[in-house]
C-alpha atoms as a PDB file:
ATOM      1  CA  UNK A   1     -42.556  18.623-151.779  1.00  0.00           C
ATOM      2  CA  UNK A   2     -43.300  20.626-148.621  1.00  0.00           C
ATOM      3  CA  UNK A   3     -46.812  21.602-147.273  1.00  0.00           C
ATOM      4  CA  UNK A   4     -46.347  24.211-144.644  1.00  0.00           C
ATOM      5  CA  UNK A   5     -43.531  24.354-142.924  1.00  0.00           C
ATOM      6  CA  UNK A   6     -42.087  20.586-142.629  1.00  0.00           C
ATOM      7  CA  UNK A   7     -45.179  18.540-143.813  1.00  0.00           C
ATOM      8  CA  UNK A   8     -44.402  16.748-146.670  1.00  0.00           C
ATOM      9  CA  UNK A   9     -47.859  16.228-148.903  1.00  0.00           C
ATOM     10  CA  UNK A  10     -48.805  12.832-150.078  1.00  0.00           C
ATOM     11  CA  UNK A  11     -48.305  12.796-153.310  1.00  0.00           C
ATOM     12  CA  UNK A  12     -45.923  15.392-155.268  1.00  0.00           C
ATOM     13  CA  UNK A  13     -47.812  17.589-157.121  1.00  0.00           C
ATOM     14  CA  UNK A  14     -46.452  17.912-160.309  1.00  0.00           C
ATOM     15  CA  UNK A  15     -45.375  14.214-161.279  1.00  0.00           C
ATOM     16  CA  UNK A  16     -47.844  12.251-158.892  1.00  0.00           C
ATOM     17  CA  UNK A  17     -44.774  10.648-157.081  1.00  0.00           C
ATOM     18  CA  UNK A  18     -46.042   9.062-154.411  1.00  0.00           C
ATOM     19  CA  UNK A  19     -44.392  10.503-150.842  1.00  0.00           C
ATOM     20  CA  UNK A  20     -46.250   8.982-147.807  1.00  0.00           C
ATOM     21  CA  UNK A  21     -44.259   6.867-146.786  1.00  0.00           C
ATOM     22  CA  UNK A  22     -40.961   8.594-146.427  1.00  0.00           C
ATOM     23  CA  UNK A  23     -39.173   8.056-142.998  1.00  0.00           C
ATOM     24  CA  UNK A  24     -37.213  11.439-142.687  1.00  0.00           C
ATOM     25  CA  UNK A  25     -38.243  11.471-138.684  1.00  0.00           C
ATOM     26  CA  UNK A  26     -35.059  12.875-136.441  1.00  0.00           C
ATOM     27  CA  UNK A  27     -32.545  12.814-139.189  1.00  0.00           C
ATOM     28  CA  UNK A  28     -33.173  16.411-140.116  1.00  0.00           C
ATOM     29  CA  UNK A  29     -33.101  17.685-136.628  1.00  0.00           C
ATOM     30  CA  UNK A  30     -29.967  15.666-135.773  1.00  0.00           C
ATOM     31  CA  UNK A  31     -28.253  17.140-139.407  1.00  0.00           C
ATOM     32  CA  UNK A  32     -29.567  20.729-138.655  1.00  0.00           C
ATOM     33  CA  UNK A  33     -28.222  20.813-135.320  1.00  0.00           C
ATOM     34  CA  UNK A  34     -24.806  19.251-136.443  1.00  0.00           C
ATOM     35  CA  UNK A  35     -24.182  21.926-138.862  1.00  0.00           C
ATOM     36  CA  UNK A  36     -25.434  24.715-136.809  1.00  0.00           C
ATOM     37  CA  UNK A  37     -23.288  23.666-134.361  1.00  0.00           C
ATOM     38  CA  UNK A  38     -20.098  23.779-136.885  1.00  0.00           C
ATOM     39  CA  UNK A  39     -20.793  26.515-137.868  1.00  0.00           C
ATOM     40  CA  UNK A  40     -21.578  28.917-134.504  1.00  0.00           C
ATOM     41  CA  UNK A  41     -18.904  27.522-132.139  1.00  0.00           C
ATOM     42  CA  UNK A  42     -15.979  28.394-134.116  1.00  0.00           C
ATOM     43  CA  UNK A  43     -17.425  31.843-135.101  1.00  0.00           C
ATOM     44  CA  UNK A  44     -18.501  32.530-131.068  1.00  0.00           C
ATOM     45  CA  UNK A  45     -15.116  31.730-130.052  1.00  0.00           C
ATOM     46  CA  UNK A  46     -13.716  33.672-132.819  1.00  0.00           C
ATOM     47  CA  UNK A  47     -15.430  36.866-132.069  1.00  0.00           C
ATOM     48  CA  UNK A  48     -15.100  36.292-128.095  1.00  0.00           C
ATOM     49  CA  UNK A  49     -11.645  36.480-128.660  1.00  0.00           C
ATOM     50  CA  UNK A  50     -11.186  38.877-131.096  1.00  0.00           C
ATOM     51  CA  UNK A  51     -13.480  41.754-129.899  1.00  0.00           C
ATOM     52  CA  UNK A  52     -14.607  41.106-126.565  1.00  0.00           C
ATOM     53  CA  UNK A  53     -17.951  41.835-126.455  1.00  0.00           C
ATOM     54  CA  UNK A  54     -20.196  42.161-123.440  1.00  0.00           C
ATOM     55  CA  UNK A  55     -21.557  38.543-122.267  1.00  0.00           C
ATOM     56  CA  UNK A  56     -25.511  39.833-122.817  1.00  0.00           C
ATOM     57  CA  UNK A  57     -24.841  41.074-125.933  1.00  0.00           C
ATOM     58  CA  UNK A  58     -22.668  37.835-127.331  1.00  0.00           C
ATOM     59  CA  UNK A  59     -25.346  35.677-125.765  1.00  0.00           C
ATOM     60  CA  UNK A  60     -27.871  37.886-127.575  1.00  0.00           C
ATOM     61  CA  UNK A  61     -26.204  37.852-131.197  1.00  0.00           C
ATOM     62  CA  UNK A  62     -25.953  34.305-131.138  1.00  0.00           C
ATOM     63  CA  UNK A  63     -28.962  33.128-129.852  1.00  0.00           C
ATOM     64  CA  UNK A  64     -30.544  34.992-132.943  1.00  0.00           C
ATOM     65  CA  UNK A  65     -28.250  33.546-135.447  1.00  0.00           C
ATOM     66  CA  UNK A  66     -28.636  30.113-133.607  1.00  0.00           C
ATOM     67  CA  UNK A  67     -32.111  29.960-133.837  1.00  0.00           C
ATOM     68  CA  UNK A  68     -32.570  31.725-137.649  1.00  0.00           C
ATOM     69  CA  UNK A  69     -29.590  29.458-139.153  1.00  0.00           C
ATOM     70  CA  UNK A  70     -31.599  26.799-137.812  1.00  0.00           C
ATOM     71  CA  UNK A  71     -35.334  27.892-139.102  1.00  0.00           C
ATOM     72  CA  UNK A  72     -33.358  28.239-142.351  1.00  0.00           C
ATOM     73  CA  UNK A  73     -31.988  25.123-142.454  1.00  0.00           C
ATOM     74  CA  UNK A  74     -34.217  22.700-141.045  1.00  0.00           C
ATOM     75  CA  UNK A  75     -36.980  22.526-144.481  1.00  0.00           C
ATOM     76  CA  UNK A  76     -34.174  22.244-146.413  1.00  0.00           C
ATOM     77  CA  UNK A  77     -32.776  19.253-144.793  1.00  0.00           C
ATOM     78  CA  UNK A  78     -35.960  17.395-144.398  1.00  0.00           C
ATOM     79  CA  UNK A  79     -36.406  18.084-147.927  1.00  0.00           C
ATOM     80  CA  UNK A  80     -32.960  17.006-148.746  1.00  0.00           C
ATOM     81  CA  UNK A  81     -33.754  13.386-146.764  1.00  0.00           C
ATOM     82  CA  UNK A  82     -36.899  12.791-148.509  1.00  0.00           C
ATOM     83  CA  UNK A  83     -35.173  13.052-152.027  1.00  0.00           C
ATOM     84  CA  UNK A  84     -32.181  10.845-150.742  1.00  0.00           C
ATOM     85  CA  UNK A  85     -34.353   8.509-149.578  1.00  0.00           C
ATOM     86  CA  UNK A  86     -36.222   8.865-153.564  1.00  0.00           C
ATOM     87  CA  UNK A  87     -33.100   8.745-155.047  1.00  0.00           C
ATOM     88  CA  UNK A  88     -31.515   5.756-153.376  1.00  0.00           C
ATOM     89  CA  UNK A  89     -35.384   3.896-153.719  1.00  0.00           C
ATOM     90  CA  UNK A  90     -35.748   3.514-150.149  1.00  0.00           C
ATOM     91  CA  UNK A  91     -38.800   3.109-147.431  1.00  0.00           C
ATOM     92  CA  UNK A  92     -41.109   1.755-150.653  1.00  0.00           C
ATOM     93  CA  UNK A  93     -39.966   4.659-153.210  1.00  0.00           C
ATOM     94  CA  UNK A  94     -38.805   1.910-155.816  1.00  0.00           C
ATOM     95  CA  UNK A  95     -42.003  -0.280-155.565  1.00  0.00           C
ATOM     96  CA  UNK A  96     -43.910  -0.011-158.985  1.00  0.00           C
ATOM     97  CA  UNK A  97     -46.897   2.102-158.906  1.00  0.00           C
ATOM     98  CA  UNK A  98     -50.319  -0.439-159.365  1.00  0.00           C
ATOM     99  CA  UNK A  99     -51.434  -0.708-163.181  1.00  0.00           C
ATOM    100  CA  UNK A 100     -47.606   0.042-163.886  1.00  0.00           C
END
């Protein structure tokens, strides 16, 4: 569904599904950062409080994880949005394709 890293092609390449005009815009940022956020906080305070670690290197550890968790996830959402947006025939997904 994705060309590159977040473009989503025209058309889907297998079935010809038409996928231009999708409306995914902030929703996948917005849902990556909500679950990133879930999901750091408790662990930061959890390890803060647990094992004490020096400020540079806590800062360090989770900036990483911050920032891959949220490469990881962000594709995967969009892609996720596109197909809800399929599946509940929104945005022009349920018109009939011409000649249909």
């Amino acid at each position: 569904m994705l060309r590159g890293y977040l473009k989503v092609r025209d058309t889907c390449p297998v079935c010809s599904e038409e996928l231009s005009h999708h409306r995914a815009d902030d929703g996948p940022a917005y849902l990556t950062i909500l679950i990133v956020g879930h999901l750091m906080a408790p662990l930061l305070l959890f390890s803060f409080t647990h094992w004490r670690p020096e400020p540079l290197v806590l800062a360090s550890v989770f900036s990483v994880g911050t920032v891959a968790l949220s490469l990881f996830l962000l594709p995967r959402l969009k892609g996720a949005l596109v197909a809800l947006q399929w599946a509940k025939r929104m945005h022009g997904f349920g018109r009939l394709a011409p000649g249909a």
